[in-house]
N, C-alpha and C. Protein backbone atom coordinates (compact mmCIF):
# COMPACT_ATOMS: atom_id res chain seq x y z
N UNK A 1 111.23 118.70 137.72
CA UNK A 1 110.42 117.70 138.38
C UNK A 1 110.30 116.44 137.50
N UNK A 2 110.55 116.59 136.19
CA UNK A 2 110.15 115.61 135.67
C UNK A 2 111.28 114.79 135.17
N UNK A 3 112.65 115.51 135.72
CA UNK A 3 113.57 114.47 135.48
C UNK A 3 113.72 114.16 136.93
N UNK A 4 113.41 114.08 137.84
CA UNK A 4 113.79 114.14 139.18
C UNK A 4 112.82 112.91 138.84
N UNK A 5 111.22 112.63 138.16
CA UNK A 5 110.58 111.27 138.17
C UNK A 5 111.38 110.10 137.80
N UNK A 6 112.16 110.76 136.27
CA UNK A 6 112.93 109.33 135.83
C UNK A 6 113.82 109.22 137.00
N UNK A 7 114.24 109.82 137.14
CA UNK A 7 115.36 109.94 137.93
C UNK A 7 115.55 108.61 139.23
N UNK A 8 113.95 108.52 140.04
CA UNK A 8 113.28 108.17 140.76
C UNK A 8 113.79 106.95 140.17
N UNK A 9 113.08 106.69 139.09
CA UNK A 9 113.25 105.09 137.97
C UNK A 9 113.90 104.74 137.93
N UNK A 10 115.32 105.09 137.49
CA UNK A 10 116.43 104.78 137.03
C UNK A 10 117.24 104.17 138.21
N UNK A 11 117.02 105.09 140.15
CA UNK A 11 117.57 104.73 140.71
C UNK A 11 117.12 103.11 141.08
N UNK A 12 115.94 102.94 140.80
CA UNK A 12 115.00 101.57 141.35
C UNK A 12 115.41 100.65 140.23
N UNK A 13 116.01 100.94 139.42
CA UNK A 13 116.49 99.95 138.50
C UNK A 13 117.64 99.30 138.21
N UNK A 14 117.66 97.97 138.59
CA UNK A 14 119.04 97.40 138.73
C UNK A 14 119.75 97.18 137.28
N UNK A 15 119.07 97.64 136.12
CA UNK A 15 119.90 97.83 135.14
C UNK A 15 120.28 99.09 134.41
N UNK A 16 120.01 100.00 135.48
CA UNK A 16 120.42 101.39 135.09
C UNK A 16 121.50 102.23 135.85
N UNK A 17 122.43 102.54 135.77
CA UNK A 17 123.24 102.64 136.65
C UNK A 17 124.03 104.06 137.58
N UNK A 18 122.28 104.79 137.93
CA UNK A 18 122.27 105.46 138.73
C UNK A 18 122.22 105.14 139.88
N UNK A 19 122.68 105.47 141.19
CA UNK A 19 122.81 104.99 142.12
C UNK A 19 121.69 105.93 143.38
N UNK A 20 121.31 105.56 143.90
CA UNK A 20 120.54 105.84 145.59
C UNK A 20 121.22 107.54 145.69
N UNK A 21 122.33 107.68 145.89
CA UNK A 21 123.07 108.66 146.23
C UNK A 21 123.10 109.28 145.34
N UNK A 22 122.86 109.27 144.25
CA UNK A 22 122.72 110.29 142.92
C UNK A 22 121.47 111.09 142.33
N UNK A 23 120.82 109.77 143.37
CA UNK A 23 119.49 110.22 142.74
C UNK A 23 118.98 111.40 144.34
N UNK A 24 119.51 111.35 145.46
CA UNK A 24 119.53 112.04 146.45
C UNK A 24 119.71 113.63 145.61
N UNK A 25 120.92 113.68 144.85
CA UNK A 25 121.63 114.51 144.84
C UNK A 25 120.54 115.17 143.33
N UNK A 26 120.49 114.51 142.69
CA UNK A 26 119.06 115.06 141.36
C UNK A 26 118.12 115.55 142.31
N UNK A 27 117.31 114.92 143.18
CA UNK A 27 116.10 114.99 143.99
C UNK A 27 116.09 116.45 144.35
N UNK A 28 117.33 116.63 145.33
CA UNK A 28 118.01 117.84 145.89
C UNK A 28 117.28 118.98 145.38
N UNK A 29 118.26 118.77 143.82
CA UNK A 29 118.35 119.95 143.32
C UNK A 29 117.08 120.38 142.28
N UNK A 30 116.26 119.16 142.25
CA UNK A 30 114.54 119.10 141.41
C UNK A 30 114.28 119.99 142.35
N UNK A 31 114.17 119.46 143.53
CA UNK A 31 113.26 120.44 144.61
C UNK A 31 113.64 121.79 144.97
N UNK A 32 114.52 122.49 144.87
CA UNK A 32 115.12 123.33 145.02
C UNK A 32 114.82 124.60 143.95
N UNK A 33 115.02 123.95 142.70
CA UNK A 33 114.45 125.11 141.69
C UNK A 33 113.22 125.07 141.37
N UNK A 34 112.49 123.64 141.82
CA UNK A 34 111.36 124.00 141.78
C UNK A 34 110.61 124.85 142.85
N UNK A 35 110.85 124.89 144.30
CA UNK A 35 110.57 126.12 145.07
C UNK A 35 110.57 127.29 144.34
N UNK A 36 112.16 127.44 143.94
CA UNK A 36 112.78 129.26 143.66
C UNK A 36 111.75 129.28 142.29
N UNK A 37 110.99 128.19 141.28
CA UNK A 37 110.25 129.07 140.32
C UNK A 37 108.87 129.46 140.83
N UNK A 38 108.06 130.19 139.77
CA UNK A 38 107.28 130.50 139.96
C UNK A 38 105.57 130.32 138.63
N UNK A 39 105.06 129.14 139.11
CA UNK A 39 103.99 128.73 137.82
C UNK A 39 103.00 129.34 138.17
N UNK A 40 102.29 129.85 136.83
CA UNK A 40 100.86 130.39 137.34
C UNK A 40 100.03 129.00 136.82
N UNK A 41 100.33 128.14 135.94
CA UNK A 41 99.72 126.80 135.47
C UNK A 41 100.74 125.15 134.92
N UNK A 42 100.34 124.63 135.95
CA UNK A 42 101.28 123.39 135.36
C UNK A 42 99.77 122.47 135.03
N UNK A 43 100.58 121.88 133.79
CA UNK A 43 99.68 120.84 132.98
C UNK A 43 100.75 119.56 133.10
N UNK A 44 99.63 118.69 133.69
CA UNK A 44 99.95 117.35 133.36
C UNK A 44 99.18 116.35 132.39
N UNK A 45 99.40 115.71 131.82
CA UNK A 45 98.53 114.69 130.53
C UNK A 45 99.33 113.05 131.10
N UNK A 46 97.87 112.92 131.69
CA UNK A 46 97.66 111.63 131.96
C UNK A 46 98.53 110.47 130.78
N UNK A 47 98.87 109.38 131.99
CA UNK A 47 99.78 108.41 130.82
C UNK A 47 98.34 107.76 129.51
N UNK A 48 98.45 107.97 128.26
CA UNK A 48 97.44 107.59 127.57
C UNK A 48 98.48 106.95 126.28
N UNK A 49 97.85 106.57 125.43
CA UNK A 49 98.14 105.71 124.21
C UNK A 49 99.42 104.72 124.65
N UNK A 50 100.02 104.22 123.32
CA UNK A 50 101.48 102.72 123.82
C UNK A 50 102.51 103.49 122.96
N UNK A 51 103.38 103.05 123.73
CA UNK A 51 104.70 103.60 123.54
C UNK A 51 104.92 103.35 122.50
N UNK A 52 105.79 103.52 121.61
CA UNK A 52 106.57 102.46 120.10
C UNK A 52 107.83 102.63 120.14
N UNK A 53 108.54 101.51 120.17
CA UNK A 53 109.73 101.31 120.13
C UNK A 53 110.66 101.82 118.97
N UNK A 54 111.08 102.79 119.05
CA UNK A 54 111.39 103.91 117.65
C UNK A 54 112.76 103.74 117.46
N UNK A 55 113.54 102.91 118.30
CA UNK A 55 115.12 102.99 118.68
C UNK A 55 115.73 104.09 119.45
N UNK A 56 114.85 105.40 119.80
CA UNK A 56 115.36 106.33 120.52
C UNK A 56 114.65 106.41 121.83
N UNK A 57 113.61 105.49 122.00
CA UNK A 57 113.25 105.75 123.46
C UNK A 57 113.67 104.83 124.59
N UNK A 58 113.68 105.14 125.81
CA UNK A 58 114.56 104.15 126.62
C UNK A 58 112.80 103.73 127.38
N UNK A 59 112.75 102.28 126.43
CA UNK A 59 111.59 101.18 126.68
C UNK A 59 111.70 100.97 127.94
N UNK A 60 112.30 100.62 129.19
CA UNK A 60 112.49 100.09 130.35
C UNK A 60 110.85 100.20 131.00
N UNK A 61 110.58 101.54 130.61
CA UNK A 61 109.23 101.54 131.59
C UNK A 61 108.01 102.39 130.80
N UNK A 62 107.61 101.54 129.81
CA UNK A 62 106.88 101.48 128.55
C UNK A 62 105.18 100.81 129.37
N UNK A 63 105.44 100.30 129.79
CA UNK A 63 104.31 99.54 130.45
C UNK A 63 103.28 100.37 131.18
N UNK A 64 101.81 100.69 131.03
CA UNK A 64 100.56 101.31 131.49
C UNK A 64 100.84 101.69 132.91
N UNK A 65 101.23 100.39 133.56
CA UNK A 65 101.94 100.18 135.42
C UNK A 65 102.60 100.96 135.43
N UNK A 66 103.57 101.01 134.86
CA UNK A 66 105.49 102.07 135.34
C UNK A 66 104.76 102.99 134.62
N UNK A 67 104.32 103.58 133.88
CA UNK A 67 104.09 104.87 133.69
C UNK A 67 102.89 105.92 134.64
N UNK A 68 101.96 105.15 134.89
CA UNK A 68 101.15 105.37 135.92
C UNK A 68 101.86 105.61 137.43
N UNK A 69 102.54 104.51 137.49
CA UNK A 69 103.70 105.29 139.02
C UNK A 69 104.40 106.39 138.86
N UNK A 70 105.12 106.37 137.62
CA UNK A 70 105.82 107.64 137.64
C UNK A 70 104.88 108.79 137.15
N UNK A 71 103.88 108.83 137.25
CA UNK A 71 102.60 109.41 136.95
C UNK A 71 102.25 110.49 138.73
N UNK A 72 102.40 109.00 138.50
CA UNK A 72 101.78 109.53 140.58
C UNK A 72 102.88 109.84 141.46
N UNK A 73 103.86 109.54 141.21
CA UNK A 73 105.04 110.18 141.89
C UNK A 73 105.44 111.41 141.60
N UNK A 74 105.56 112.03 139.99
CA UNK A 74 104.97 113.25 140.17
C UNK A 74 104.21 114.11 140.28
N UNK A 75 103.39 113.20 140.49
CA UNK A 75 101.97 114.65 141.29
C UNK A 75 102.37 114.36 142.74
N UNK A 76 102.68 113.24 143.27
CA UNK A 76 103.50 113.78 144.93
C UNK A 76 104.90 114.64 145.23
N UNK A 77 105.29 114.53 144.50
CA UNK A 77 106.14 115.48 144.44
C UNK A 77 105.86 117.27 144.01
N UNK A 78 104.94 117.52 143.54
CA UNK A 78 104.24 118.62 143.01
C UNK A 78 103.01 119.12 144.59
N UNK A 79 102.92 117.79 145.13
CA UNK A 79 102.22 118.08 146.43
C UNK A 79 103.12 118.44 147.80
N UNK A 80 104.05 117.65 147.17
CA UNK A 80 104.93 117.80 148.54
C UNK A 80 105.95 119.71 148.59
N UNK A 81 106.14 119.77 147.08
CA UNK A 81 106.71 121.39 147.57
C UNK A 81 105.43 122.61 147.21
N UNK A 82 104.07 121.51 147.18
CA UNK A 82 103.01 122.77 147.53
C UNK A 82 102.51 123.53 146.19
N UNK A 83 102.58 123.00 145.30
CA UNK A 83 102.40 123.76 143.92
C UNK A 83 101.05 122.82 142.88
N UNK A 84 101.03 121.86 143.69
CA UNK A 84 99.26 121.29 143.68
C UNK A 84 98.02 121.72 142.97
N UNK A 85 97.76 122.93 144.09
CA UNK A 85 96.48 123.51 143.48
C UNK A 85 97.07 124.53 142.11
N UNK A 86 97.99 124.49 141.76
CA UNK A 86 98.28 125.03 140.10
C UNK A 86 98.20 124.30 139.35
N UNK A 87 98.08 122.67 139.66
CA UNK A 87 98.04 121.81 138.60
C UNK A 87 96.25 121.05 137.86
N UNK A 88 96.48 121.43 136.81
CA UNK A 88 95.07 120.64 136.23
C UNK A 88 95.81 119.38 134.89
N UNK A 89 94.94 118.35 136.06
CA UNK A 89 95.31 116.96 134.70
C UNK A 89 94.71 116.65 133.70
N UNK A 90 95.00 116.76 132.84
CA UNK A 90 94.52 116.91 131.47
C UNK A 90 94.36 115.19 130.97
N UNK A 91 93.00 114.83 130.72
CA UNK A 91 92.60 113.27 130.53
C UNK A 91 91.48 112.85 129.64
N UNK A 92 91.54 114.01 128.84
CA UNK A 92 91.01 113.65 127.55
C UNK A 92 91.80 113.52 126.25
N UNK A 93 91.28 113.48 125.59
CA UNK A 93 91.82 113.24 124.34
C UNK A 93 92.32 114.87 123.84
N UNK A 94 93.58 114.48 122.97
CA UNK A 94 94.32 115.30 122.15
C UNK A 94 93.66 116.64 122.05
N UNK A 95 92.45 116.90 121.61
CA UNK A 95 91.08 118.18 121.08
C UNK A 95 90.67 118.61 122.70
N UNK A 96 90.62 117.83 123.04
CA UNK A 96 89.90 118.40 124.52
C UNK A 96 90.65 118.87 125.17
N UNK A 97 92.26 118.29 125.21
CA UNK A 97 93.13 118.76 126.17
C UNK A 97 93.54 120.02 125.80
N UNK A 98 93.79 120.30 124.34
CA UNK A 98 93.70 121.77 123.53
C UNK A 98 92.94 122.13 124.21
N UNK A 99 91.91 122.03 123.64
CA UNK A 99 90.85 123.25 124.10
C UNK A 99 90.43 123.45 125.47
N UNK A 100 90.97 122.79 126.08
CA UNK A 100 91.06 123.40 127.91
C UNK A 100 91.88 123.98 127.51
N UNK A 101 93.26 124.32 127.40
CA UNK A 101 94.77 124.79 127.83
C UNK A 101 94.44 126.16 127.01
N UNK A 102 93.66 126.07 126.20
CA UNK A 102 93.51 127.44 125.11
C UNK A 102 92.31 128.09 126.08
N UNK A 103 91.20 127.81 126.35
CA UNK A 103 90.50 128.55 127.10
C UNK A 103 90.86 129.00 128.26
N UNK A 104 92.09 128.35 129.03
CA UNK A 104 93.00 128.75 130.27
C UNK A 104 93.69 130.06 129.96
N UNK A 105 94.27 129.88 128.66
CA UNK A 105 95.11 130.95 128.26
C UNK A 105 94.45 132.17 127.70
N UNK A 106 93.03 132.34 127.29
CA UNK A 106 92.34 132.94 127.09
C UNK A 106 91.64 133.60 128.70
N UNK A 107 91.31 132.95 129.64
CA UNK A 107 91.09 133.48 130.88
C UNK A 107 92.34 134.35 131.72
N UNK A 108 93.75 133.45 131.27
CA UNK A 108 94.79 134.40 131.81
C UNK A 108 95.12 135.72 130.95
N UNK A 109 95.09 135.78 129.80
CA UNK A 109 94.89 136.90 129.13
C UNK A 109 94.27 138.10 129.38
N UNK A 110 92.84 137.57 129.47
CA UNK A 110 91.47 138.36 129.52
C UNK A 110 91.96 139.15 131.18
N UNK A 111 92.50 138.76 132.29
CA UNK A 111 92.89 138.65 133.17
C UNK A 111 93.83 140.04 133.63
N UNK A 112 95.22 139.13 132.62
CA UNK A 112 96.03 140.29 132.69
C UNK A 112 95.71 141.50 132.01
N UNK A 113 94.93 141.72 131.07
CA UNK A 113 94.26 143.15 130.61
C UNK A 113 93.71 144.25 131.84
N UNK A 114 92.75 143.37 132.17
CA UNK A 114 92.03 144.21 132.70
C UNK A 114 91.56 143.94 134.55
């Protein structure tokens, strides 16, 4: 799903040179294995802090805006093949987002025991 977002990007971008029809064909096959798996928890972490230009990241869509769309395009896409209510967005800071995901994993634990 989450290359199926860039994916999304890359096709909307006239200096990237994926095409409409390629990105059909990524889309396809995002959606497809994402049906056939099976999550008991997907975590998403809100777009937070600024990018830095390190020489290895592809800057194109560095900006609060483009990351926030491709933000929200994959949580529609996560709505659209129905796997939604598995997702909790994580929108605190670094400590908080831990310590949700650890008390999650401590409830699924406690869970599968008993």
């Amino acid at each position: 799903m989450i290359t199926k977002m860039y994916a999304r990007q890359y096709a909307e971008e006239p200096d990237c040179v994926m095409t409409k029809e390629e990105f059909d064909i990524v889309s396809a096959a995002a959606d497809e294995y994402a049906r056939a798996s099976r999550w008991d928890k997907i975590y998403l972490i809100c777009p937070n802090g600024k990018f830095v230009d390190d020489h290895t990241r592809f800057m194109l869509h560095e900006t609060m805006e483009a990351r926030w769309k491709m933000f929200n395009a994959l949580c529609e896409d996560l709505k659209k093949i129905g796997e939604w209510e598995k997702v909790t967005v994580l929108d605190g800071g670094y400590q908080k987002n831990f310590e949700k995901i650890c008390n999650d994993v401590k409830k699924y634990m406690e869970n599968e025991k008993g």
